[in-house]
C-alpha atoms as a PDB file:
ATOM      1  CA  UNK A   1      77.249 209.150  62.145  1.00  0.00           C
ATOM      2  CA  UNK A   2      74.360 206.760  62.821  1.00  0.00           C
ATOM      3  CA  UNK A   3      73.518 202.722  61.559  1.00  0.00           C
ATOM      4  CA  UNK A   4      69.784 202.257  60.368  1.00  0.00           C
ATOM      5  CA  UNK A   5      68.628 199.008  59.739  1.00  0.00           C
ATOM      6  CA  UNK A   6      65.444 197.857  58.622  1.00  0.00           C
ATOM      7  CA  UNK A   7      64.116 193.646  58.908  1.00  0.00           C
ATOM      8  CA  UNK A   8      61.311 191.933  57.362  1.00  0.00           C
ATOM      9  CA  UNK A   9      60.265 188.969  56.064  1.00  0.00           C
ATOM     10  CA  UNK A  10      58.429 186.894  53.228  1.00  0.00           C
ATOM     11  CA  UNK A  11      56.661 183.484  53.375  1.00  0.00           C
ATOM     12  CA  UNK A  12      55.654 183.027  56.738  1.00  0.00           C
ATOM     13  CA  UNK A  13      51.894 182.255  56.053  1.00  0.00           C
ATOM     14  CA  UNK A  14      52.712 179.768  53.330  1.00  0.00           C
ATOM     15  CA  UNK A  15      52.549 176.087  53.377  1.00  0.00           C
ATOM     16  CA  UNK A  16      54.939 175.613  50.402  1.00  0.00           C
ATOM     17  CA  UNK A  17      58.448 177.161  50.114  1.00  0.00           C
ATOM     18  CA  UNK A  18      61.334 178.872  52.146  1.00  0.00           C
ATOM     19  CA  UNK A  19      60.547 181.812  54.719  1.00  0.00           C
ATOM     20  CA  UNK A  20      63.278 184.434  53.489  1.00  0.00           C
ATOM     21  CA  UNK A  21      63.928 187.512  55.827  1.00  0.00           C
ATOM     22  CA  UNK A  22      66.146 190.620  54.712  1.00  0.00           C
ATOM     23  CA  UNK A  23      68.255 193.070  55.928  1.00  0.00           C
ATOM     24  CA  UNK A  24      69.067 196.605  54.390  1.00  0.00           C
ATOM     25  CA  UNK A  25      71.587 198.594  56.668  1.00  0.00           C
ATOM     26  CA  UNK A  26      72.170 202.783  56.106  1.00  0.00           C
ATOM     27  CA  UNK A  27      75.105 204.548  57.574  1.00  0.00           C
ATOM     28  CA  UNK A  28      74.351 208.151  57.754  1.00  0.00           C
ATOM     29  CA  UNK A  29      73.695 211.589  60.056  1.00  0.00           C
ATOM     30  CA  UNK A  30      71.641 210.846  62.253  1.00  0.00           C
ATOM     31  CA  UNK A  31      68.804 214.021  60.790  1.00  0.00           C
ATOM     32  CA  UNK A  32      69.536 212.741  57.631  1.00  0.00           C
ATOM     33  CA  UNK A  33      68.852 208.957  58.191  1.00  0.00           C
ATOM     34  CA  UNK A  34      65.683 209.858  60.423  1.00  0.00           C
ATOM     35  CA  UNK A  35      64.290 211.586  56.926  1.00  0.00           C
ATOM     36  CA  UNK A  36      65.435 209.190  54.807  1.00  0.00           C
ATOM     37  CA  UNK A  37      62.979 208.082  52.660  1.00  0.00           C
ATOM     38  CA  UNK A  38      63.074 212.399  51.769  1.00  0.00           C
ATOM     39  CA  UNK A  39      66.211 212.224  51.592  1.00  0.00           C
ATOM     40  CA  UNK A  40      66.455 209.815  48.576  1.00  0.00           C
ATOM     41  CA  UNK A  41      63.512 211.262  47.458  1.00  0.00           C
ATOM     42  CA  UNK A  42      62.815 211.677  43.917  1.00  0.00           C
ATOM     43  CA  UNK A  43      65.334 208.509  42.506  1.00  0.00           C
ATOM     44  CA  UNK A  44      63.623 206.203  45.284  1.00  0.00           C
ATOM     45  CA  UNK A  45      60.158 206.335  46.052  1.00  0.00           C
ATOM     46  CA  UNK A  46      57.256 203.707  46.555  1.00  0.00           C
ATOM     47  CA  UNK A  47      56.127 203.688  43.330  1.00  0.00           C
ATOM     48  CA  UNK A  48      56.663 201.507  40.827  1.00  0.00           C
ATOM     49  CA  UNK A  49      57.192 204.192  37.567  1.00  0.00           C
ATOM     50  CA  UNK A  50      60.269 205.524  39.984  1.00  0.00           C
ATOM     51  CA  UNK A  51      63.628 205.266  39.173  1.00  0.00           C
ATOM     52  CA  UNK A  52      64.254 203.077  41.822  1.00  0.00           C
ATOM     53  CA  UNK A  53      60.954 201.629  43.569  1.00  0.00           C
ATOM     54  CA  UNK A  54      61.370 200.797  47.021  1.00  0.00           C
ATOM     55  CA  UNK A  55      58.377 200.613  48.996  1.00  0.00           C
ATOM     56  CA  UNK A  56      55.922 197.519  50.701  1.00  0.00           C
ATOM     57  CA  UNK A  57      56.763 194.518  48.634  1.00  0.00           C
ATOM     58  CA  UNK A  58      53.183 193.285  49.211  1.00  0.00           C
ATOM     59  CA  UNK A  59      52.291 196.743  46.999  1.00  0.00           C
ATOM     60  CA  UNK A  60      54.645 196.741  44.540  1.00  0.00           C
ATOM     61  CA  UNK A  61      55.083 193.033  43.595  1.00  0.00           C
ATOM     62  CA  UNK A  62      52.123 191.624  41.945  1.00  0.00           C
ATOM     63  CA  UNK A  63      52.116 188.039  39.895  1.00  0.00           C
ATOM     64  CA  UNK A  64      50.866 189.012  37.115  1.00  0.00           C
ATOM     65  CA  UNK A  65      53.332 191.913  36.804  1.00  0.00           C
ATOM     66  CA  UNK A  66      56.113 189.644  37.602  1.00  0.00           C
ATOM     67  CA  UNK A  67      59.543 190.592  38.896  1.00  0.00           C
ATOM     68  CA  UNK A  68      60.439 193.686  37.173  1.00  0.00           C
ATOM     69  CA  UNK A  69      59.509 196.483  39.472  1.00  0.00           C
ATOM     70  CA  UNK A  70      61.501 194.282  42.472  1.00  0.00           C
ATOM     71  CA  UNK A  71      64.304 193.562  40.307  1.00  0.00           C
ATOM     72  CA  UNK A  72      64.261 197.774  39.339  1.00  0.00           C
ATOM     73  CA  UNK A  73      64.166 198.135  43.566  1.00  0.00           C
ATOM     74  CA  UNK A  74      66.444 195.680  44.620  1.00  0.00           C
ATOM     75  CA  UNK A  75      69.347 195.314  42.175  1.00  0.00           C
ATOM     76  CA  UNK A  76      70.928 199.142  42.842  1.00  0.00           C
ATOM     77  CA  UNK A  77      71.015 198.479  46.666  1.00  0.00           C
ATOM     78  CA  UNK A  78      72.785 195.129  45.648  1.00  0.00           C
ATOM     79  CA  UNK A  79      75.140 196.498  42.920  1.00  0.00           C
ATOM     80  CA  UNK A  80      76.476 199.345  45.588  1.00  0.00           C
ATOM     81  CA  UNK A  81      76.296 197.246  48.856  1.00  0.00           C
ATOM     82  CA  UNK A  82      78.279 194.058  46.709  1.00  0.00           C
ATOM     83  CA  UNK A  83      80.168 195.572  44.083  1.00  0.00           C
ATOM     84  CA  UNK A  84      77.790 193.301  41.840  1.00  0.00           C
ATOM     85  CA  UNK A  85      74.883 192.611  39.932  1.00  0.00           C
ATOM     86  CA  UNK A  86      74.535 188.750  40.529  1.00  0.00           C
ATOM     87  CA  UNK A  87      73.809 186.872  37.627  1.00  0.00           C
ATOM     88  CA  UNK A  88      72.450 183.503  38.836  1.00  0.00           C
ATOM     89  CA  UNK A  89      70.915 182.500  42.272  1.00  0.00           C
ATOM     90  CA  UNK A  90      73.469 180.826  43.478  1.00  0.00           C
ATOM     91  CA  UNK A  91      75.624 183.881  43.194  1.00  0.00           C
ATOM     92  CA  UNK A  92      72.912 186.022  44.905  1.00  0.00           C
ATOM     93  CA  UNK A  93      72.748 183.481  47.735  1.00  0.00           C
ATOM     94  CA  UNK A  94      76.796 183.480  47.859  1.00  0.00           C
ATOM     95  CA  UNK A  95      76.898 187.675  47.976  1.00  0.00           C
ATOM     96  CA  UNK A  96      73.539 188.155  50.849  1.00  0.00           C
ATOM     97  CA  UNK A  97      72.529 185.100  52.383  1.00  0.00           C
ATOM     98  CA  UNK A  98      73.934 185.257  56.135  1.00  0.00           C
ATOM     99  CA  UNK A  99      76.078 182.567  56.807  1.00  0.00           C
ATOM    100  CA  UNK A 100      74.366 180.143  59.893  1.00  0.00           C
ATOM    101  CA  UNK A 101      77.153 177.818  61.519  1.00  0.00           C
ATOM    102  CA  UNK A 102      74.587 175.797  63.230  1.00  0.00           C
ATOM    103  CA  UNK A 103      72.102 175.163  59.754  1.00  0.00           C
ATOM    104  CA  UNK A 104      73.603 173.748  56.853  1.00  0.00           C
ATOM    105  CA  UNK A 105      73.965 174.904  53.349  1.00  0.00           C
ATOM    106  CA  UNK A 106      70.263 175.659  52.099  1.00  0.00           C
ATOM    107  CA  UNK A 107      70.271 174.534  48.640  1.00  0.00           C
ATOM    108  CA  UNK A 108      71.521 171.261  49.313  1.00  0.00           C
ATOM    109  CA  UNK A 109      69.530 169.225  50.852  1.00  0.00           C
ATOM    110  CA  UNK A 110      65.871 169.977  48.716  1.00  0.00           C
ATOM    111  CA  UNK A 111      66.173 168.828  45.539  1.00  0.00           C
ATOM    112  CA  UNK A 112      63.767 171.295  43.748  1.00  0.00           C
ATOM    113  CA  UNK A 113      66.089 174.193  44.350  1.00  0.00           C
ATOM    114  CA  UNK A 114      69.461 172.179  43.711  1.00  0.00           C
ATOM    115  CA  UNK A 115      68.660 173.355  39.399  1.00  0.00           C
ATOM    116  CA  UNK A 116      70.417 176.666  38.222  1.00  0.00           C
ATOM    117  CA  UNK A 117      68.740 179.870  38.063  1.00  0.00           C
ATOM    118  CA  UNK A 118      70.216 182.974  36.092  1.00  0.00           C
ATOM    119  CA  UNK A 119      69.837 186.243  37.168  1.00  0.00           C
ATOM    120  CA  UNK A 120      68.425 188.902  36.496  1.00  0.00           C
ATOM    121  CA  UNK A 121      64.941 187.427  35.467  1.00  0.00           C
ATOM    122  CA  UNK A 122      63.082 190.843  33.978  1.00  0.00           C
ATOM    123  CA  UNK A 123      65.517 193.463  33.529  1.00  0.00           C
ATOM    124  CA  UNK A 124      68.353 193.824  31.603  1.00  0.00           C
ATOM    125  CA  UNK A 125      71.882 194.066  33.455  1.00  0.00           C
ATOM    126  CA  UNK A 126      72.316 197.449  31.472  1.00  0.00           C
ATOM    127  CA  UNK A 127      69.242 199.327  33.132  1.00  0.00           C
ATOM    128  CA  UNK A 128      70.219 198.085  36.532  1.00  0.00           C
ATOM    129  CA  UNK A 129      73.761 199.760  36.253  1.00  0.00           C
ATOM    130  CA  UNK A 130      71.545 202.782  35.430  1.00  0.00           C
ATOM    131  CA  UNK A 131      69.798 202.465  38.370  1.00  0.00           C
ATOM    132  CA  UNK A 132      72.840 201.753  40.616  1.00  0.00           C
ATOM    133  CA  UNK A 133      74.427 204.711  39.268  1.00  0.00           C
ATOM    134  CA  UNK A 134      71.340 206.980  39.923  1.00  0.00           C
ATOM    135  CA  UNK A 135      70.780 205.604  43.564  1.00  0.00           C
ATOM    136  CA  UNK A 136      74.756 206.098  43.803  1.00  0.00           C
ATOM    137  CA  UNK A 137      74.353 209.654  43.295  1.00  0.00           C
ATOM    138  CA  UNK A 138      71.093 210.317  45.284  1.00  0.00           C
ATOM    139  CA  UNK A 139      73.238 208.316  47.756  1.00  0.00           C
ATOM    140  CA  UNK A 140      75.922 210.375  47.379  1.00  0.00           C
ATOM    141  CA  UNK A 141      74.035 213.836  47.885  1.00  0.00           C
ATOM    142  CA  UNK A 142      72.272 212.771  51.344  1.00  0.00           C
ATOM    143  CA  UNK A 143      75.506 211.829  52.937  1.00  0.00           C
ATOM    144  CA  UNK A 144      74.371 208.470  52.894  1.00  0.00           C
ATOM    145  CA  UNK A 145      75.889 204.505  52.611  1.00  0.00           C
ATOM    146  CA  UNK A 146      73.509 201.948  51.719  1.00  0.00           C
ATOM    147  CA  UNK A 147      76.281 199.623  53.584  1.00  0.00           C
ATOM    148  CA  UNK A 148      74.419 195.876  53.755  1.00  0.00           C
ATOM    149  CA  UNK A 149      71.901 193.482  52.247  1.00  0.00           C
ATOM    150  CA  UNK A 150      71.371 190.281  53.529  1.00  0.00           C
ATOM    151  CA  UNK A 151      68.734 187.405  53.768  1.00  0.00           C
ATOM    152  CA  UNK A 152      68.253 184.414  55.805  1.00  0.00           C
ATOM    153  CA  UNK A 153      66.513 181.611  53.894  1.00  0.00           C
ATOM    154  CA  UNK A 154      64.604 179.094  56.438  1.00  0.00           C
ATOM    155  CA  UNK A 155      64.208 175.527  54.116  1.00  0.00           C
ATOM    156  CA  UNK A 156      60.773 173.927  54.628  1.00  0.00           C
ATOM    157  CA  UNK A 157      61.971 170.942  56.536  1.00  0.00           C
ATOM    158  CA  UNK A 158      63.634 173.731  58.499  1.00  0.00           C
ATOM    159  CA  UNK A 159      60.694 175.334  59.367  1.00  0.00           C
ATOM    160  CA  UNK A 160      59.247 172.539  60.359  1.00  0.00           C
ATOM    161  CA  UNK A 161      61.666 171.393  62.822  1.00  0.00           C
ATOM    162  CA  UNK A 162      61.317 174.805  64.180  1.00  0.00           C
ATOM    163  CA  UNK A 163      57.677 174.833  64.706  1.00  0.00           C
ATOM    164  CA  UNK A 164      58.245 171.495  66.743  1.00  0.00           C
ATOM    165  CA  UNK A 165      60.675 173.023  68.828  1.00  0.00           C
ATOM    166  CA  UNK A 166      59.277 176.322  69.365  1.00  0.00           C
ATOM    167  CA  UNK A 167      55.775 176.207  69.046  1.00  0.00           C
ATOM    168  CA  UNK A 168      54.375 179.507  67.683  1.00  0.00           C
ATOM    169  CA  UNK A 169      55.037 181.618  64.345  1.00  0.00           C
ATOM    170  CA  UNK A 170      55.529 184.499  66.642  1.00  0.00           C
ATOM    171  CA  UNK A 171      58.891 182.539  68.067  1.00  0.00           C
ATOM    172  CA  UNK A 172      59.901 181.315  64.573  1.00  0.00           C
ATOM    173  CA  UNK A 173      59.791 184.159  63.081  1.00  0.00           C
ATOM    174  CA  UNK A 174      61.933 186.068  65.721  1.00  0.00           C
ATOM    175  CA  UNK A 175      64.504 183.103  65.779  1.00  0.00           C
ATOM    176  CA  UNK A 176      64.535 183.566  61.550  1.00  0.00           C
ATOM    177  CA  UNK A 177      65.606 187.139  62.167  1.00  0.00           C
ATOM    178  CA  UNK A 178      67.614 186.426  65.087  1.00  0.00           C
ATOM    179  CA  UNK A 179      70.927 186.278  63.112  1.00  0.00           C
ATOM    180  CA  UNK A 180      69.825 189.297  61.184  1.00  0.00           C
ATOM    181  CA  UNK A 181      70.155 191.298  64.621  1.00  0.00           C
ATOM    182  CA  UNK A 182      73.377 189.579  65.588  1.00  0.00           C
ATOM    183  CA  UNK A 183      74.529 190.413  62.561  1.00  0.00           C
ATOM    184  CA  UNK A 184      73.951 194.141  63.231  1.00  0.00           C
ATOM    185  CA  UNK A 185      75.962 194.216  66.579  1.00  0.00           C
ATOM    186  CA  UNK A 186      78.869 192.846  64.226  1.00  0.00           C
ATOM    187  CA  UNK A 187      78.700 195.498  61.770  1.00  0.00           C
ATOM    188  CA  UNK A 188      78.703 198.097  64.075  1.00  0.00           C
ATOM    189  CA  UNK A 189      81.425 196.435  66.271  1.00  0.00           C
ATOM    190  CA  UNK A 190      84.311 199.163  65.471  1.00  0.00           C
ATOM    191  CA  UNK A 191      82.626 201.920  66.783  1.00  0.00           C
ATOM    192  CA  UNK A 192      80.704 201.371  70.129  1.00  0.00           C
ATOM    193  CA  UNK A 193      79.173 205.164  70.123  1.00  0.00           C
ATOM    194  CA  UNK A 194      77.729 205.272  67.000  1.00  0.00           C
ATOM    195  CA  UNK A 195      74.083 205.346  67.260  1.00  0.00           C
ATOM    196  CA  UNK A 196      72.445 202.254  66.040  1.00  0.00           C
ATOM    197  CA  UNK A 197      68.309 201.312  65.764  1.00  0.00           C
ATOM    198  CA  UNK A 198      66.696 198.851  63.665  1.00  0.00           C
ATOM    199  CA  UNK A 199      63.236 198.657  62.923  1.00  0.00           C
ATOM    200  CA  UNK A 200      61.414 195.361  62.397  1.00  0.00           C
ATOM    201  CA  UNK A 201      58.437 194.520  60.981  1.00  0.00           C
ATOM    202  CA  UNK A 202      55.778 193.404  63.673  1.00  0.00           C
ATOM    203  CA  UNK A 203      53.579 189.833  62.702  1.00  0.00           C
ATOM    204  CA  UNK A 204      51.196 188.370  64.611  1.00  0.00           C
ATOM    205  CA  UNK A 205      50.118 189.301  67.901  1.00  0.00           C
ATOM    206  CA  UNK A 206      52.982 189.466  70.052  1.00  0.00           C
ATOM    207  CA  UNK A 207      53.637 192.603  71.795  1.00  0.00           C
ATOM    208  CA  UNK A 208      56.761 191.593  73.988  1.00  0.00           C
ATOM    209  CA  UNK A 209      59.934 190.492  72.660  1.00  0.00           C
ATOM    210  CA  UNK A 210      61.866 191.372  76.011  1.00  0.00           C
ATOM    211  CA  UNK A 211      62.620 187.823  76.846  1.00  0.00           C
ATOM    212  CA  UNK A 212      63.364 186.776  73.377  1.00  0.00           C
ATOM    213  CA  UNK A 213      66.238 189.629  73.132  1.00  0.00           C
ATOM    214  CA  UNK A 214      67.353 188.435  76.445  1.00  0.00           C
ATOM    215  CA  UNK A 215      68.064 185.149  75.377  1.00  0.00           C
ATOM    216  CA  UNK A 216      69.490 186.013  71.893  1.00  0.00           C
ATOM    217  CA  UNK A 217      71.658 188.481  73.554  1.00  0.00           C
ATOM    218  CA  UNK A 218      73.075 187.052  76.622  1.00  0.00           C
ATOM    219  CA  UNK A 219      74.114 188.024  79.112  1.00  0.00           C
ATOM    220  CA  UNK A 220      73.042 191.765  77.589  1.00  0.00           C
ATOM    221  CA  UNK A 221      70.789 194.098  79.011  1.00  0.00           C
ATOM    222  CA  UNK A 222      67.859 194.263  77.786  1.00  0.00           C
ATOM    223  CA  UNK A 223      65.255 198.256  78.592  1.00  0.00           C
ATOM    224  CA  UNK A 224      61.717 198.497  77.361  1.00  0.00           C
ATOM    225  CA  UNK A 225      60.685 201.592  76.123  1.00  0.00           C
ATOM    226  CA  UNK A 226      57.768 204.066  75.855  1.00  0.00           C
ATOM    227  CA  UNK A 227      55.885 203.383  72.603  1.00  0.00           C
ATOM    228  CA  UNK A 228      53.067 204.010  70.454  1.00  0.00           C
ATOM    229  CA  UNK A 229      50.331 201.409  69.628  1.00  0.00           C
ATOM    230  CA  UNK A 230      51.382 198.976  67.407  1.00  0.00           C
ATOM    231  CA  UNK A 231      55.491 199.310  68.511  1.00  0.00           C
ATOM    232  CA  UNK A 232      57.193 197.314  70.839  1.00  0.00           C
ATOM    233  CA  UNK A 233      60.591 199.306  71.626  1.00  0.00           C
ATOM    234  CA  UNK A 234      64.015 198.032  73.812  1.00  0.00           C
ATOM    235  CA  UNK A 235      67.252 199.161  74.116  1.00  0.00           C
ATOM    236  CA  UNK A 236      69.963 196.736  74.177  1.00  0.00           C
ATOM    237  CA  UNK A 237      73.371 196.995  75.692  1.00  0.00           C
ATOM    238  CA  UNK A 238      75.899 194.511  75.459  1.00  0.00           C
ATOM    239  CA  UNK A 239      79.804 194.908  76.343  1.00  0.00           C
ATOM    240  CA  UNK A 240      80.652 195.617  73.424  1.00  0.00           C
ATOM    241  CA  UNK A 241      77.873 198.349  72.634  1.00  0.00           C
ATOM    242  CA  UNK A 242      74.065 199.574  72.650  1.00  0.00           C
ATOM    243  CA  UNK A 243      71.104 199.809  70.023  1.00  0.00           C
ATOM    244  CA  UNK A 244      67.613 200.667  70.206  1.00  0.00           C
ATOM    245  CA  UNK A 245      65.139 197.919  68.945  1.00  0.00           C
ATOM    246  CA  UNK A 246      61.727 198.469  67.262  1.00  0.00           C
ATOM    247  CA  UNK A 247      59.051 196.168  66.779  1.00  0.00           C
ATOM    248  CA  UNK A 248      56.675 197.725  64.367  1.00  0.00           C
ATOM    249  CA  UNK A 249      53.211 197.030  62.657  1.00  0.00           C
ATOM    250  CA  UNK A 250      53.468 198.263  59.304  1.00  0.00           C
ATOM    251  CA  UNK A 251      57.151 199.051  59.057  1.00  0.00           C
ATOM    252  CA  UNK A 252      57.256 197.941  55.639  1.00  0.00           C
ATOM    253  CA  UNK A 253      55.097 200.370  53.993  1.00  0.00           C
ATOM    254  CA  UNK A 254      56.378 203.518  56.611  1.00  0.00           C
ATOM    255  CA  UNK A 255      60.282 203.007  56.659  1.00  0.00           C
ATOM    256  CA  UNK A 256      62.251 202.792  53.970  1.00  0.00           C
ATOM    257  CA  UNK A 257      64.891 200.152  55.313  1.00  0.00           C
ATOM    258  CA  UNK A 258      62.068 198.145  56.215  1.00  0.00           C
ATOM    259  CA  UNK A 259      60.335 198.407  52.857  1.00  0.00           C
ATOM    260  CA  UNK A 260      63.937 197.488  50.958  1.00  0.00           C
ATOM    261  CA  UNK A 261      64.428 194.488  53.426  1.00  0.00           C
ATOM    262  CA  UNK A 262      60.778 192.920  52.805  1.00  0.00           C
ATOM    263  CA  UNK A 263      61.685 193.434  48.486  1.00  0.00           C
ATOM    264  CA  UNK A 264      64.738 191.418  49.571  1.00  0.00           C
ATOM    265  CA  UNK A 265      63.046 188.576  51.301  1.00  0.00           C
ATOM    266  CA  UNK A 266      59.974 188.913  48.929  1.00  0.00           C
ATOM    267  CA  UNK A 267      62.459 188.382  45.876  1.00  0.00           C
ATOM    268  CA  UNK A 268      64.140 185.913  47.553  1.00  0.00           C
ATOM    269  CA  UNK A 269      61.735 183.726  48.199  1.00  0.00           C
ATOM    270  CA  UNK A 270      59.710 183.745  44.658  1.00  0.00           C
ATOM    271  CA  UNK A 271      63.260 183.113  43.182  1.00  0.00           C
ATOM    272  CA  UNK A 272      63.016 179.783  45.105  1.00  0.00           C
ATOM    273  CA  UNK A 273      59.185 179.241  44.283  1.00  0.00           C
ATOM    274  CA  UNK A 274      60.209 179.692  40.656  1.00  0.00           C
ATOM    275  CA  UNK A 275      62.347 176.611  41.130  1.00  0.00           C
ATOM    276  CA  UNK A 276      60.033 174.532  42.597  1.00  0.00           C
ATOM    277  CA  UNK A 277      57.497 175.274  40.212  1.00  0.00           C
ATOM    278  CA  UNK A 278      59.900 174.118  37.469  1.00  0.00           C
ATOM    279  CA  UNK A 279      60.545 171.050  38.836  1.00  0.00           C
ATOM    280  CA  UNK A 280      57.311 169.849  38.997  1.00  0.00           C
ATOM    281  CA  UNK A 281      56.462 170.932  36.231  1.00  0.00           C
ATOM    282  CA  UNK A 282      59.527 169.130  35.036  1.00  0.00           C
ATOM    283  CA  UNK A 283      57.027 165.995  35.828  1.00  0.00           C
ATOM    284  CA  UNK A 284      53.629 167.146  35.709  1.00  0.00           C
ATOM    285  CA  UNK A 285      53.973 169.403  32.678  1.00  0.00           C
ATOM    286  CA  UNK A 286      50.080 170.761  32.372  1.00  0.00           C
ATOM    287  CA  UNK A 287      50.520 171.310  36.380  1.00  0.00           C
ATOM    288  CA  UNK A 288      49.400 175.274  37.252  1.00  0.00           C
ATOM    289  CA  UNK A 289      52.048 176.644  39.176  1.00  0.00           C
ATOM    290  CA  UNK A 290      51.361 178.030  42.720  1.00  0.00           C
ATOM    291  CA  UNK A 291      52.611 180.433  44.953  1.00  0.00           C
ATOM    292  CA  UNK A 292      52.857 178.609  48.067  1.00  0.00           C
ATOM    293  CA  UNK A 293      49.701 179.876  49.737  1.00  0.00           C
ATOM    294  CA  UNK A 294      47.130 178.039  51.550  1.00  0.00           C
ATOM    295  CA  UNK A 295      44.335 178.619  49.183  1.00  0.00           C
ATOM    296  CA  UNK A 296      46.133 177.163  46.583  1.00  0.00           C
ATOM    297  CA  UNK A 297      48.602 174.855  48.467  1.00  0.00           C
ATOM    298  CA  UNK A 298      46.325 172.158  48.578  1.00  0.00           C
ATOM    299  CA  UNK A 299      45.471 171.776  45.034  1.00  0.00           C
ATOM    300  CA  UNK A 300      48.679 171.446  44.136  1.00  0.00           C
ATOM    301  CA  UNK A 301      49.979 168.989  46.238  1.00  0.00           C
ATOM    302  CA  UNK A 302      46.751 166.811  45.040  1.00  0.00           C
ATOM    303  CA  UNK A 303      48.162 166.856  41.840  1.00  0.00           C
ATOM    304  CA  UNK A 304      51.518 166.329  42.901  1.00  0.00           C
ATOM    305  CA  UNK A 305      50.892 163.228  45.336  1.00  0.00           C
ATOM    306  CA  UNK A 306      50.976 160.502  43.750  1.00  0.00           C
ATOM    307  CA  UNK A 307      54.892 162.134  41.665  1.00  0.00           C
ATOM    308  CA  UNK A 308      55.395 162.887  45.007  1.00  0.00           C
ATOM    309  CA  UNK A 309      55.470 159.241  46.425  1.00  0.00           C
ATOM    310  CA  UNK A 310      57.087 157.874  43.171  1.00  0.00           C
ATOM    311  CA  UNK A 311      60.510 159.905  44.161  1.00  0.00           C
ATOM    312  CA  UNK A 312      59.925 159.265  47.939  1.00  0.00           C
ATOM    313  CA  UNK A 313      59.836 162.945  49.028  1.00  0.00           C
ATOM    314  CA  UNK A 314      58.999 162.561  52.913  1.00  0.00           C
ATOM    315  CA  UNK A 315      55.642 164.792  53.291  1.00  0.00           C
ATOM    316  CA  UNK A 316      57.501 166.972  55.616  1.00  0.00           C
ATOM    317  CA  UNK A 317      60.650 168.211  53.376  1.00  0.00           C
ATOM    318  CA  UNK A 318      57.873 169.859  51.140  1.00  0.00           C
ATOM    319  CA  UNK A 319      55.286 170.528  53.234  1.00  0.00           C
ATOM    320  CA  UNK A 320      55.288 173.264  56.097  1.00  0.00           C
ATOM    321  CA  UNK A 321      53.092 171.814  59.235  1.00  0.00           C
ATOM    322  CA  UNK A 322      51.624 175.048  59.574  1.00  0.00           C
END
């Protein structure tokens, strides 16, 4: 038996909102997980008219369509991986978000996402079972476990203190993750010979996360390996046990853990944005709602300014630096 884990994340370019990264974790055969997207193949497939569409959340989430094909993606994983369908966000954040012991609780400190949010926001509870049950069974024939979902949720003020402390994206966004990949040497704690990779999505420019798995897993050791263009690749042993590590442009549109992990974070986050929106709105309410973005950022916050001021929101808990 083999682990398979894919990472990716969601808000990283924005100036408004949480970044939100997600996990999905397989347990399978090895030939079986290396073919998995086949495997799962015709219930799952990147397409949005599929039973259950997993694929690049940038493809399959639009706006204007709203949440409904993520919810149709995401929910079965959930349901089988929890034993749940959550029914309000703070449940959702209680069942995935990984626990930090060093940040505190995320929802408490911004008032804009303190307001309850019930789940699910598009689909009906009854056609999600459906789902669950068909993914259980296309599950079921590969030999497979769809064993973990989790997210991290970085607060803007968070982010912000991060930046100032780090310096680069490229850094914050590994240190986001960071937990994620702990989290994997955990799960696969009881049995140090089972084979273990994970595959994260690549951002920005940097090609060499040697020294950034060095530090995260101290005092492990840490192997670059042979790779395509576009793929940074490491092994890691610890004491405890050994994974291979891949760094990947364009992981969430080619591997299917990767593509599940970025409808995670993806959902995640405009779960939060939703919030936001509302309680703006709550005070402005003609205000256009916005989806965090720097093209659009800035008009809203000119709207928002002077309501801003009026509640004495610091600039800096709303606002991401960059």
């Amino acid at each position: 038996m083999a682990i398979l884990a894919g990472i990716d994340e969601a808000g990283l370019g924005p100036r408004l909102g949480p970044l939100v990264v997600g996990l999905a974790v397989f347990r399978g055969p090895r030939g079986v997980l290396d073919r998995l997207a086949d495997a799962l193949a015709p219930e799952v497939r990147a397409d949005g008219r599929a039973p259950v569409p997993v694929g690049d959340s940038k493809r399959l989430y639009a706006a204007a369509r709203g949440l409904h094909v993520l919810e149709r993606g995401i929910y079965p994983f959930v349901r089988l991986a929890t034993g749940v369908l959550p029914r309000s966000l703070a449940e959702w954040l209680g069942r995935l978000e990984l626990a930090r012991p060093d940040t505190p609780p995320f929802a408490a400190p911004l008032p804009w996402y303190a307001a309850p949010l019930e789940l699910p926001r598009a689909v009906s509870p009854d056609r999600l079972e459906e789902g669950a049950d068909r993914l259980g069974a296309a599950l079921a024939r590969a030999g497979v476990e769809a064993s973990e979902v989790r997210t991290v949720v970085v607060a803007e003020d968070e982010v912000n203190r991060a930046l100032a402390r780090c310096g680069s994206k490229n850094v914050l966004n590994f240190e986001a993750a960071a937990p994620l990949l702990r989290r994997m040497f955990e799960v696969a704690a009881g049995d140090a010979d089972e084979d273990m990779e994970i595959v994260v999505d690549r951002q920005g420019g940097r090609k060499d996360y040697a020294a950034l798995l060095g530090r995260l897993f101290h005092p492990a050791v840490v192997h670059c390996r042979p790779a395509p263009e576009g793929v940074s690749a490491y092994t890691v042993r610890t004491a405890a046990r050994h994974a291979e590590i891949r760094f990947a442009t364009r992981a969430d549109a080619a591997f299917l853990p990767v593509s599940l992990a970025s409808m995670l974070a993806k959902y995640t986050r405009e779960l939060h944005m939703t919030l936001l929106n509302r309680f703006w709105q709550a005070r402005l309410p003609d205000l256009k709602p916005t989806a965090g973005y720097p093209t659009d950022a800035g008009r809203f916050l000119d709207r928002i300014d002077a309501c801003r001021r009026a509640a004495g929101i610091p600039v800096d808990r709303l606002v991401r630096n960059r």
